[in-house]
C-alpha atoms as a PDB file:
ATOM      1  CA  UNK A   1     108.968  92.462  96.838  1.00  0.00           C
ATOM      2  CA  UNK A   2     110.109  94.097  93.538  1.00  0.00           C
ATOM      3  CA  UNK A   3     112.573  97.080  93.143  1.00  0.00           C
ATOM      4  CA  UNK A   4     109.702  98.762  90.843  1.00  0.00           C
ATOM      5  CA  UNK A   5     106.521  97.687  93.242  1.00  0.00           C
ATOM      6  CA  UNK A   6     106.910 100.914  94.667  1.00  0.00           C
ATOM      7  CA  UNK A   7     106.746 102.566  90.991  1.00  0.00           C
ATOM      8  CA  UNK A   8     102.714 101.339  90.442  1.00  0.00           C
ATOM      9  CA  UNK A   9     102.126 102.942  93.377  1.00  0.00           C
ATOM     10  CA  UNK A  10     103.733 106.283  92.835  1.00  0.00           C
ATOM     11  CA  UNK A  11     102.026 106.243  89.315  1.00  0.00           C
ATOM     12  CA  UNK A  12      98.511 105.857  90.531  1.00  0.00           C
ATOM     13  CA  UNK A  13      98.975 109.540  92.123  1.00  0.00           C
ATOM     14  CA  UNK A  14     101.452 110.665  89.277  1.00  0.00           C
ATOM     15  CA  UNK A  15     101.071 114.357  88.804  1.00  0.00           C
ATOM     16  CA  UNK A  16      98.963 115.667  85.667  1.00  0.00           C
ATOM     17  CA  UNK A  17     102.077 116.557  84.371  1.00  0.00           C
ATOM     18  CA  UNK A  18     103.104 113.537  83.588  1.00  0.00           C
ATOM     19  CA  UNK A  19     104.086 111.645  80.638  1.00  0.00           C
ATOM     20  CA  UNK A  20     101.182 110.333  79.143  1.00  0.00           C
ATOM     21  CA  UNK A  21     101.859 106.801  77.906  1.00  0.00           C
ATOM     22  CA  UNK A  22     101.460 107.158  74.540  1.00  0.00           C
ATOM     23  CA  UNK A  23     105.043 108.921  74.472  1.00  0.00           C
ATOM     24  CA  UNK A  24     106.477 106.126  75.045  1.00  0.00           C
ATOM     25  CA  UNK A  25     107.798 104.099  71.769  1.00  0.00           C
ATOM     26  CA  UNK A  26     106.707 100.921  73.071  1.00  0.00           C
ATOM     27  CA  UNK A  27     105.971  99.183  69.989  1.00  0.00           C
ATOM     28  CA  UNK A  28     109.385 100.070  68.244  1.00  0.00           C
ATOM     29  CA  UNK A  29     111.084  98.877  71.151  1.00  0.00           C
ATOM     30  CA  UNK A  30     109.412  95.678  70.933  1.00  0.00           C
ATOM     31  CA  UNK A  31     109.762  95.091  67.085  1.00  0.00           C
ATOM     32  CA  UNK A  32     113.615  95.571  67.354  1.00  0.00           C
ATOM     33  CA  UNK A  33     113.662  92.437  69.387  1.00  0.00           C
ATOM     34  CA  UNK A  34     113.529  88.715  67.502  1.00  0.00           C
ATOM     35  CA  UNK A  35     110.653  86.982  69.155  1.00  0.00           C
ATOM     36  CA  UNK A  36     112.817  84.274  70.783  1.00  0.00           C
ATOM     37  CA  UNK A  37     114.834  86.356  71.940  1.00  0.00           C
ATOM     38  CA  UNK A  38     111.990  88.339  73.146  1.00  0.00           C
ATOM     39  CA  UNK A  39     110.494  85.675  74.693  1.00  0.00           C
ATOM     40  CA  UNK A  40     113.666  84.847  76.931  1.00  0.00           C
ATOM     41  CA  UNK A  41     113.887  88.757  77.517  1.00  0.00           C
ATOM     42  CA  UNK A  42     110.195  88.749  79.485  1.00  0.00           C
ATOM     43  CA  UNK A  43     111.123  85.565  81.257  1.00  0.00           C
ATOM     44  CA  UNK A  44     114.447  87.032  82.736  1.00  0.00           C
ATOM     45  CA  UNK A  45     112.119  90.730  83.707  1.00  0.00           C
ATOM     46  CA  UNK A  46     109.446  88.293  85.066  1.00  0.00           C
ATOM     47  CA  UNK A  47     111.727  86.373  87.309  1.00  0.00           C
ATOM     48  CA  UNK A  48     113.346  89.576  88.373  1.00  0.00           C
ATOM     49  CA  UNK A  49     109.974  91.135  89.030  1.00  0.00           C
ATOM     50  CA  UNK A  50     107.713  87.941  89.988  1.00  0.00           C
ATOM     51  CA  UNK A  51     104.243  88.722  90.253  1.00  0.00           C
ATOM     52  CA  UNK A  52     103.637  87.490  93.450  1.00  0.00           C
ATOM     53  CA  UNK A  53     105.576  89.197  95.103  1.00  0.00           C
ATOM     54  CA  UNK A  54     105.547  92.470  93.651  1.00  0.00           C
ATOM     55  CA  UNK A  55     102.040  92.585  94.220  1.00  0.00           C
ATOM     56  CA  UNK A  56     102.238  91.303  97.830  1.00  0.00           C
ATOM     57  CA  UNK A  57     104.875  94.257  98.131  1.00  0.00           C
ATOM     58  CA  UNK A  58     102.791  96.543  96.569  1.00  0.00           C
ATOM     59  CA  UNK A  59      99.518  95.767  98.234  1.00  0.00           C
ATOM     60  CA  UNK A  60     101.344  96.583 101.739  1.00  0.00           C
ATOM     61  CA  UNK A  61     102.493  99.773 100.439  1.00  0.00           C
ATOM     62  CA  UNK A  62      99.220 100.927  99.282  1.00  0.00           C
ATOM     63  CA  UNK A  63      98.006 100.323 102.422  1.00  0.00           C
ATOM     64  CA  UNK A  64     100.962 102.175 104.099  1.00  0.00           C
ATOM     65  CA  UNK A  65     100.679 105.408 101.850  1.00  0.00           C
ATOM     66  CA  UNK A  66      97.095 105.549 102.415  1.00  0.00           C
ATOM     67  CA  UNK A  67      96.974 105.352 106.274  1.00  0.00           C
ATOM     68  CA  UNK A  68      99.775 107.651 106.398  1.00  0.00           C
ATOM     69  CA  UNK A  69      97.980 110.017 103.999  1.00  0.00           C
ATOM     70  CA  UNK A  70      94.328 109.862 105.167  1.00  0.00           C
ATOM     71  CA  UNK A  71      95.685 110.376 108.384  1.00  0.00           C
ATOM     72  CA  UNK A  72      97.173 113.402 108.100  1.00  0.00           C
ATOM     73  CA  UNK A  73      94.102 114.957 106.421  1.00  0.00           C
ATOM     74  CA  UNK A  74      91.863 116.618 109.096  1.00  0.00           C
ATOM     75  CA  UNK A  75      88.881 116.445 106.748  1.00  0.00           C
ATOM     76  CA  UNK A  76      88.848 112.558 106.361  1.00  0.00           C
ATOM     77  CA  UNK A  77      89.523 112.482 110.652  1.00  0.00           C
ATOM     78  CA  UNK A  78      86.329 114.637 110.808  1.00  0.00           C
ATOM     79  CA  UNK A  79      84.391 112.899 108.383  1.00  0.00           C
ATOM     80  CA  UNK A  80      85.166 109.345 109.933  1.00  0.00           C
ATOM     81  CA  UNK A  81      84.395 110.463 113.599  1.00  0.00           C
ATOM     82  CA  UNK A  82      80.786 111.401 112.461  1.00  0.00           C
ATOM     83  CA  UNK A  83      80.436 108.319 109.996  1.00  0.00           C
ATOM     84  CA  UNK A  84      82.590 105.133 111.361  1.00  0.00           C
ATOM     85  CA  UNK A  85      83.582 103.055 108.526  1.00  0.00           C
ATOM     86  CA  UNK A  86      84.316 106.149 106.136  1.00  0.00           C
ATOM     87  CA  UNK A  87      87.833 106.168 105.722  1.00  0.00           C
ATOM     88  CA  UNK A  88      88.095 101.895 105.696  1.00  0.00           C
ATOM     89  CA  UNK A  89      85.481 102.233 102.777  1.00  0.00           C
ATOM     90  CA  UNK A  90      87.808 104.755 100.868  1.00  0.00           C
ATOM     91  CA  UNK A  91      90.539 103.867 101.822  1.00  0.00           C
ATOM     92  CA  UNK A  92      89.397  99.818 100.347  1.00  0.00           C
ATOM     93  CA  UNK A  93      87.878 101.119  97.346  1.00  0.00           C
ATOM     94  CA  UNK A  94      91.390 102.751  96.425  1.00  0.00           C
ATOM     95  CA  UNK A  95      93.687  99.688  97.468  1.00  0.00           C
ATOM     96  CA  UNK A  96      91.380  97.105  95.618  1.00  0.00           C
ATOM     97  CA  UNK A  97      91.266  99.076  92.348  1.00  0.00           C
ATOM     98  CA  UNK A  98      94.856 100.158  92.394  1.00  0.00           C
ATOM     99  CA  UNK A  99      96.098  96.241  92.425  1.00  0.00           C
ATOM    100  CA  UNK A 100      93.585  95.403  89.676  1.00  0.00           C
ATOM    101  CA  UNK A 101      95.084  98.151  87.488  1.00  0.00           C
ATOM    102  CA  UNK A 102      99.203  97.259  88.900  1.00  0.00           C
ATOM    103  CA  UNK A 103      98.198  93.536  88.044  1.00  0.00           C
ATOM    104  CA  UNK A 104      96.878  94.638  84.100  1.00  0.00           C
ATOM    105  CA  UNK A 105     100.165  97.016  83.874  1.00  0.00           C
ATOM    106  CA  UNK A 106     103.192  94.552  84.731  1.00  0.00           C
ATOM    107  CA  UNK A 107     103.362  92.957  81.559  1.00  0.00           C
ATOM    108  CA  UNK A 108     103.742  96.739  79.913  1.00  0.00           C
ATOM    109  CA  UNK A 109     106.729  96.513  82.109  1.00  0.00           C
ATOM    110  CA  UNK A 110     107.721  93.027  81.658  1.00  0.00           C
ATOM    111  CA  UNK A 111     107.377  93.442  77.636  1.00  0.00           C
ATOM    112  CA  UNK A 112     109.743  96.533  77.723  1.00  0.00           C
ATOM    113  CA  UNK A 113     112.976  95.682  80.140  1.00  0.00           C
ATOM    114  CA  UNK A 114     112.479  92.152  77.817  1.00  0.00           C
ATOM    115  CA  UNK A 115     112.701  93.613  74.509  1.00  0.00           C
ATOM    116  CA  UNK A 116     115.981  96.162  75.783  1.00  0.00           C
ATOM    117  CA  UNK A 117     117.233  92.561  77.124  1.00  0.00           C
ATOM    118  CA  UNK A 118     116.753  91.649  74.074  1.00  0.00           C
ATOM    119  CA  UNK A 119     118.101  94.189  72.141  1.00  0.00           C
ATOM    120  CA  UNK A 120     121.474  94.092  73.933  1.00  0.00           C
ATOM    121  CA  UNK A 121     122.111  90.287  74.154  1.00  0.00           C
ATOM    122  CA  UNK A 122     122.193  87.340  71.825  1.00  0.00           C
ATOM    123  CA  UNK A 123     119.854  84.344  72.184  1.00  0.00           C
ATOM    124  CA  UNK A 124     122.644  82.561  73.549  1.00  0.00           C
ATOM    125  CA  UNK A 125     123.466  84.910  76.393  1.00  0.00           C
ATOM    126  CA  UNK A 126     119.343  85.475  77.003  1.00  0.00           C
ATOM    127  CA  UNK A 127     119.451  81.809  77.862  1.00  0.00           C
ATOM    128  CA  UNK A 128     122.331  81.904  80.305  1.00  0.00           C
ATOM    129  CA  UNK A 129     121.341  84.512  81.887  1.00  0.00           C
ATOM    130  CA  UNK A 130     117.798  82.564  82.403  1.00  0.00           C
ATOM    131  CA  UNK A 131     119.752  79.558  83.526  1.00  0.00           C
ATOM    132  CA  UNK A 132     121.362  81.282  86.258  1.00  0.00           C
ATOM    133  CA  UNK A 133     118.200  83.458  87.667  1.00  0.00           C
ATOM    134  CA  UNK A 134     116.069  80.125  87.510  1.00  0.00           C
ATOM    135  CA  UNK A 135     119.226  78.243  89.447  1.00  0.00           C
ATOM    136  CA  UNK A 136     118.816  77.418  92.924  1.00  0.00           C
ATOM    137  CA  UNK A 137     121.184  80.112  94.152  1.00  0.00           C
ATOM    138  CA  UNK A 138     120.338  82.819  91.261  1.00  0.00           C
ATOM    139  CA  UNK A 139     116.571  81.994  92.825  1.00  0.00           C
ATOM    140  CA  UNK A 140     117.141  82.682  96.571  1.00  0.00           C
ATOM    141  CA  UNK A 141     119.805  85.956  95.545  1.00  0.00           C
ATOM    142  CA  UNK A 142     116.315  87.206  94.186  1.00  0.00           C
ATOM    143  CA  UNK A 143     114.341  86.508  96.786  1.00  0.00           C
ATOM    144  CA  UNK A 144     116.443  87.911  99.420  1.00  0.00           C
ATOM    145  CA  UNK A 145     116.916  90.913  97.087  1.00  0.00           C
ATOM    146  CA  UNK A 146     113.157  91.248  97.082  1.00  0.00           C
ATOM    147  CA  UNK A 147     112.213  90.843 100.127  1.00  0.00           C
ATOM    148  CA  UNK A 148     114.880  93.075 101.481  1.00  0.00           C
ATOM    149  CA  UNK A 149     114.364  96.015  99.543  1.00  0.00           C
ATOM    150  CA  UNK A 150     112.480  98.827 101.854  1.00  0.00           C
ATOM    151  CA  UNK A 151     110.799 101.828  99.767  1.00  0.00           C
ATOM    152  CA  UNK A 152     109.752 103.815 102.540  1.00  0.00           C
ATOM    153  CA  UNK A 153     112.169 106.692 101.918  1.00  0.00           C
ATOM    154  CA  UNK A 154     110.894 106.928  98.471  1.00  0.00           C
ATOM    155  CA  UNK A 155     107.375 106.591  99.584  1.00  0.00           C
ATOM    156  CA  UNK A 156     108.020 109.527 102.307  1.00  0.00           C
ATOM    157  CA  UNK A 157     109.618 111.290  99.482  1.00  0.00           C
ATOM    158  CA  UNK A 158     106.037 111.325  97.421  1.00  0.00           C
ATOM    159  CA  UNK A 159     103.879 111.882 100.083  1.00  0.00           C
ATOM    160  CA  UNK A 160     105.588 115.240 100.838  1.00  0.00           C
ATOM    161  CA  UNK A 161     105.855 116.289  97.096  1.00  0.00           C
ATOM    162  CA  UNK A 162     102.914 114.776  95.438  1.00  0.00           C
ATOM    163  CA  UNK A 163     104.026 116.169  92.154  1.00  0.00           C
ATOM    164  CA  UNK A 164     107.586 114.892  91.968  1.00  0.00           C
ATOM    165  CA  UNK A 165     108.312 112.308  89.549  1.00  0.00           C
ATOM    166  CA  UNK A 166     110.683 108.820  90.249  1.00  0.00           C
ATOM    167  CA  UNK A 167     114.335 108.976  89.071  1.00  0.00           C
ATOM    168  CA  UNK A 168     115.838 105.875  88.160  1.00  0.00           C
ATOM    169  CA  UNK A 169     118.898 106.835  90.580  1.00  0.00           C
ATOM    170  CA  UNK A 170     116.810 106.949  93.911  1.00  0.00           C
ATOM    171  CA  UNK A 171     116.087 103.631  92.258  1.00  0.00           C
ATOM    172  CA  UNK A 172     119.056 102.506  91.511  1.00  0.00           C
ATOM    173  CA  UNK A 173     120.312 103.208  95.419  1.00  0.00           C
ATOM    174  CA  UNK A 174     117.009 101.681  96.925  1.00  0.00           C
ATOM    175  CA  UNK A 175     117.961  98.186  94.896  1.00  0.00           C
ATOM    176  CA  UNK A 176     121.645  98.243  95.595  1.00  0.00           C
ATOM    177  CA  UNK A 177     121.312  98.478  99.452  1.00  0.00           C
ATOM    178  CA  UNK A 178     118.973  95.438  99.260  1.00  0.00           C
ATOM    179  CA  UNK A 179     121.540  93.491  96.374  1.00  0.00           C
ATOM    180  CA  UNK A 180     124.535  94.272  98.500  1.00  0.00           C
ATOM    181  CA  UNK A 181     123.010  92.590 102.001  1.00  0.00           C
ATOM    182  CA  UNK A 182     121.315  89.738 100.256  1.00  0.00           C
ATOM    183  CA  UNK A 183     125.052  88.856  98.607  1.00  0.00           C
ATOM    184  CA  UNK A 184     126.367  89.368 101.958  1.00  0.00           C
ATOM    185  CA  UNK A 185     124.329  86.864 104.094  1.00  0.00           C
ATOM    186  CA  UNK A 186     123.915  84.378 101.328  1.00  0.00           C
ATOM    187  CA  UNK A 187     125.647  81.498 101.564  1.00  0.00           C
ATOM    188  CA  UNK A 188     129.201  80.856 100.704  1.00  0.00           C
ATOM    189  CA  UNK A 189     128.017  77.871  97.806  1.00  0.00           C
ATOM    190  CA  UNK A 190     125.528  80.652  96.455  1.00  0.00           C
ATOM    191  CA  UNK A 191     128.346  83.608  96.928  1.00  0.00           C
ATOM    192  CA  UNK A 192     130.515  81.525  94.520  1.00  0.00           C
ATOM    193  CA  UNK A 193     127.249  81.125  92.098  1.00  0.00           C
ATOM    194  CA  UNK A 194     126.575  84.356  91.860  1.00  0.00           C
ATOM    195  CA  UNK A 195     130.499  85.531  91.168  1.00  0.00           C
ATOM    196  CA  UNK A 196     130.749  83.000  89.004  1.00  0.00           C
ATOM    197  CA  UNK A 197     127.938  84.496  86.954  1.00  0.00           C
ATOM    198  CA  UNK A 198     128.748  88.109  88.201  1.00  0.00           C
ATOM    199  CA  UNK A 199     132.060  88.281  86.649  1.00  0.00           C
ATOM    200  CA  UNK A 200     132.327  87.144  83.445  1.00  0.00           C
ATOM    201  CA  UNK A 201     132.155  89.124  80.430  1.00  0.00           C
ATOM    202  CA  UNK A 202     127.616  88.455  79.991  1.00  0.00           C
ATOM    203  CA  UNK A 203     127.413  88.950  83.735  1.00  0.00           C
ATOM    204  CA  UNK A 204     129.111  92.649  82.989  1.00  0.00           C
ATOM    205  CA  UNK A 205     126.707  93.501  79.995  1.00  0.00           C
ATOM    206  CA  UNK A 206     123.682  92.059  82.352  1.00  0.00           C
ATOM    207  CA  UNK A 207     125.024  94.751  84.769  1.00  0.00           C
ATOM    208  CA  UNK A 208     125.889  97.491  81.953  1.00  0.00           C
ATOM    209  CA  UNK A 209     121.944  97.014  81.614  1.00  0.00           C
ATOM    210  CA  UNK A 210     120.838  97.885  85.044  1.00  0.00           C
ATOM    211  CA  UNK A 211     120.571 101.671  84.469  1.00  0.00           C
ATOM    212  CA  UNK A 212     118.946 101.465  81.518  1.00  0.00           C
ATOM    213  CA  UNK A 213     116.256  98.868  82.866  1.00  0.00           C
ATOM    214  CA  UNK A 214     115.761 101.678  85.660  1.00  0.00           C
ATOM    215  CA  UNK A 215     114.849 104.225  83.715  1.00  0.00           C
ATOM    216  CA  UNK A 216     112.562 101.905  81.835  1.00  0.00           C
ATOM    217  CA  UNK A 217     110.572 101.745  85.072  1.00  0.00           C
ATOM    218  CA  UNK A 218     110.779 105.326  86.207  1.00  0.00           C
ATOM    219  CA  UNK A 219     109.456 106.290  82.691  1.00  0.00           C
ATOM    220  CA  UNK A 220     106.814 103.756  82.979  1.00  0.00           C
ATOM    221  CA  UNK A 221     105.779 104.934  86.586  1.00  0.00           C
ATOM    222  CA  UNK A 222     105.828 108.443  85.831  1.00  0.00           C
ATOM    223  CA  UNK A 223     103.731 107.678  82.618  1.00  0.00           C
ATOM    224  CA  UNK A 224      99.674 109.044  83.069  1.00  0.00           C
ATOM    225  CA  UNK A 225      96.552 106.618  82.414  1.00  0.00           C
ATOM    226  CA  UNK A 226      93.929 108.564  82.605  1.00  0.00           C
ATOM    227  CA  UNK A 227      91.341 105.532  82.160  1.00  0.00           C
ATOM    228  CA  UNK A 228      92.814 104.040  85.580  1.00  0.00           C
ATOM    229  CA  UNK A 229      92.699 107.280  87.419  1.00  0.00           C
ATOM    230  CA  UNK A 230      88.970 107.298  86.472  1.00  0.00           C
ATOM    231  CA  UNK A 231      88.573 103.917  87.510  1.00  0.00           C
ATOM    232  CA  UNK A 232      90.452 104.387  90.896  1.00  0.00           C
ATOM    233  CA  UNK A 233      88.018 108.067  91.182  1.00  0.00           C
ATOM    234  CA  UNK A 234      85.053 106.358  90.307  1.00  0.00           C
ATOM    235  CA  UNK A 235      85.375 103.227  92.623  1.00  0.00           C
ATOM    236  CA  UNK A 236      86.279 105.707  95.708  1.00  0.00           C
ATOM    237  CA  UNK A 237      83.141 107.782  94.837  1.00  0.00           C
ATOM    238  CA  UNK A 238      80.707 104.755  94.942  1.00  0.00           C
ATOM    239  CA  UNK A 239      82.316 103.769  98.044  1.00  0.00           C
ATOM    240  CA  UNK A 240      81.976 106.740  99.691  1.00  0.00           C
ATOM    241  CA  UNK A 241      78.673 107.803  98.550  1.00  0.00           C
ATOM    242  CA  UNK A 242      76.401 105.978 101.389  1.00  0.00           C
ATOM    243  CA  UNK A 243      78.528 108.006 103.831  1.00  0.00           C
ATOM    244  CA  UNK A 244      78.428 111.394 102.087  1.00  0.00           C
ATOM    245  CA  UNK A 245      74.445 111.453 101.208  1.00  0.00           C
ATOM    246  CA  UNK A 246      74.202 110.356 105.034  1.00  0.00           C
ATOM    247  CA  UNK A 247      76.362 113.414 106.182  1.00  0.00           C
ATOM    248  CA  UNK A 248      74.095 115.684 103.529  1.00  0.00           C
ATOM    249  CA  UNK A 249      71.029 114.522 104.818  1.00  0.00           C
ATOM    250  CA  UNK A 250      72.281 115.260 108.474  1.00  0.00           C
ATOM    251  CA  UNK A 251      73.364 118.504 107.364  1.00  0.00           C
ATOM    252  CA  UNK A 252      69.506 119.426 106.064  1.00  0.00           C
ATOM    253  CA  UNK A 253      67.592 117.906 108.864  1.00  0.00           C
ATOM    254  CA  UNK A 254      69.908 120.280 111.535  1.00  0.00           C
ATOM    255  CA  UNK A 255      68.754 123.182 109.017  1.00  0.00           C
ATOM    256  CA  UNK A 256      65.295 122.599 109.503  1.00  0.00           C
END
């Protein structure tokens, strides 16, 4: 799964504090870029942060946040032992919503780490850098970098402080851990690839960019939509609605 799966999650419960994402110079960022080498730009952020998989990664996530979280909430525990099904309903209506809205954002995210790509390389180095991530080796580096990358500290970290935004250093140490075994148990042919790419004097600028593509995700997780928080709000209402007017009507008839 992707370094920054963990970031759509976080950003569906982002604080009302947060950036809203109209701070962002977005378009600027974009029209400093020449479209080709815009165009190679997305396709390096896309392979890096393949849609598949970062919203496989994500979808187990949400699931883990929100059994943790509903859990721990004594209301939800009460509500669910008078109306089986409750908290599944909820709990459904958030996950479902939440990847429809992560799977309309990525290409905000895609679209910015390509244009600072782009802005810091030519064409020429774009392309190599594309040849090695779609390489054999530069392929299954990925991969194992994915898959090995385990958010749970961060997501332990925003359960207990709901209002705490992402830095791109917790990041930055989250991806490294995961980049560090893959290199080690990858094989000795795809070792050599990736040094071969690693250093030079492009595979040093590609690196230079790492913090910077970081904080391009922690500013674009921390950023607010208020139309998908409504969305995610109004889909948990509907689902829980049956279950509430049941629970009112319960309440009036032991009244009477």
């Amino acid at each position: 799964m992707s370094v920054y799966l963990l970031l759509v999650v976080l950003a569906s419960l982002s604080d009302p504090g947060a950036v809203p994402s109209t701070a962002i110079p977005a378009a600027r960022a974009l029209a400093d870029a020449s479209p080709e080498g815009l165009a190679s730009g997305i396709e390096i952020a896309k392979m890096l942060n393949p849609e598949k998989e970062t919203l496989a990664g994500l979808d187990t996530v949400v699931r883990t946040m929100l059994q943790k979280m509903l859990a721990a909430d004594p209301n939800i525990a009460a509500m669910e032992k008078d109306h089986p099904g409750f908290t599944t309903a909820g709990s459904e209506a958030i996950r479902s919503t939440t990847m429809t809205i992560m799977r309309e954002r990525l290409p905000i995210l895609w679209s910015r780490m390509g244009a600072a790509y782009a802005r810091r390389l030519s064409v020429a180095e774009l392309r190599q850098t594309l040849e090695f991530y779609q390489s054999a080796a530069g392929q299954r580096l990925v991969q194992a970098t994915l898959k090995g990358i385990d958010p749970s500290a961060l997501v332990d970290k925003q359960i207990a402080e709901p209002d705490r935004k992402i830095e791109a250093g917790e990041l930055s140490a989250t991806l490294s851990a995961s980049a560090t075994k893959a290199a080690a148990n990858a094989t000795s042919e795809d070792r050599t690839a990736l040094s071969n790419f690693t250093f030079t004097p492009l595979g040093l600028k590609v690196r230079e960019l790492n913090p910077e593509m970081l904080k391009i995700a922690a500013d674009w997780s921390n950023e607010r939509d208020t139309t998908a928080e409504k969305r995610i709000a109004d889909a948990t209402a509907a689902a829980m609605a049956p279950f509430l007017n049941a629970s009112d009507a319960h309440a009036k008839k032991a009244k009477r």
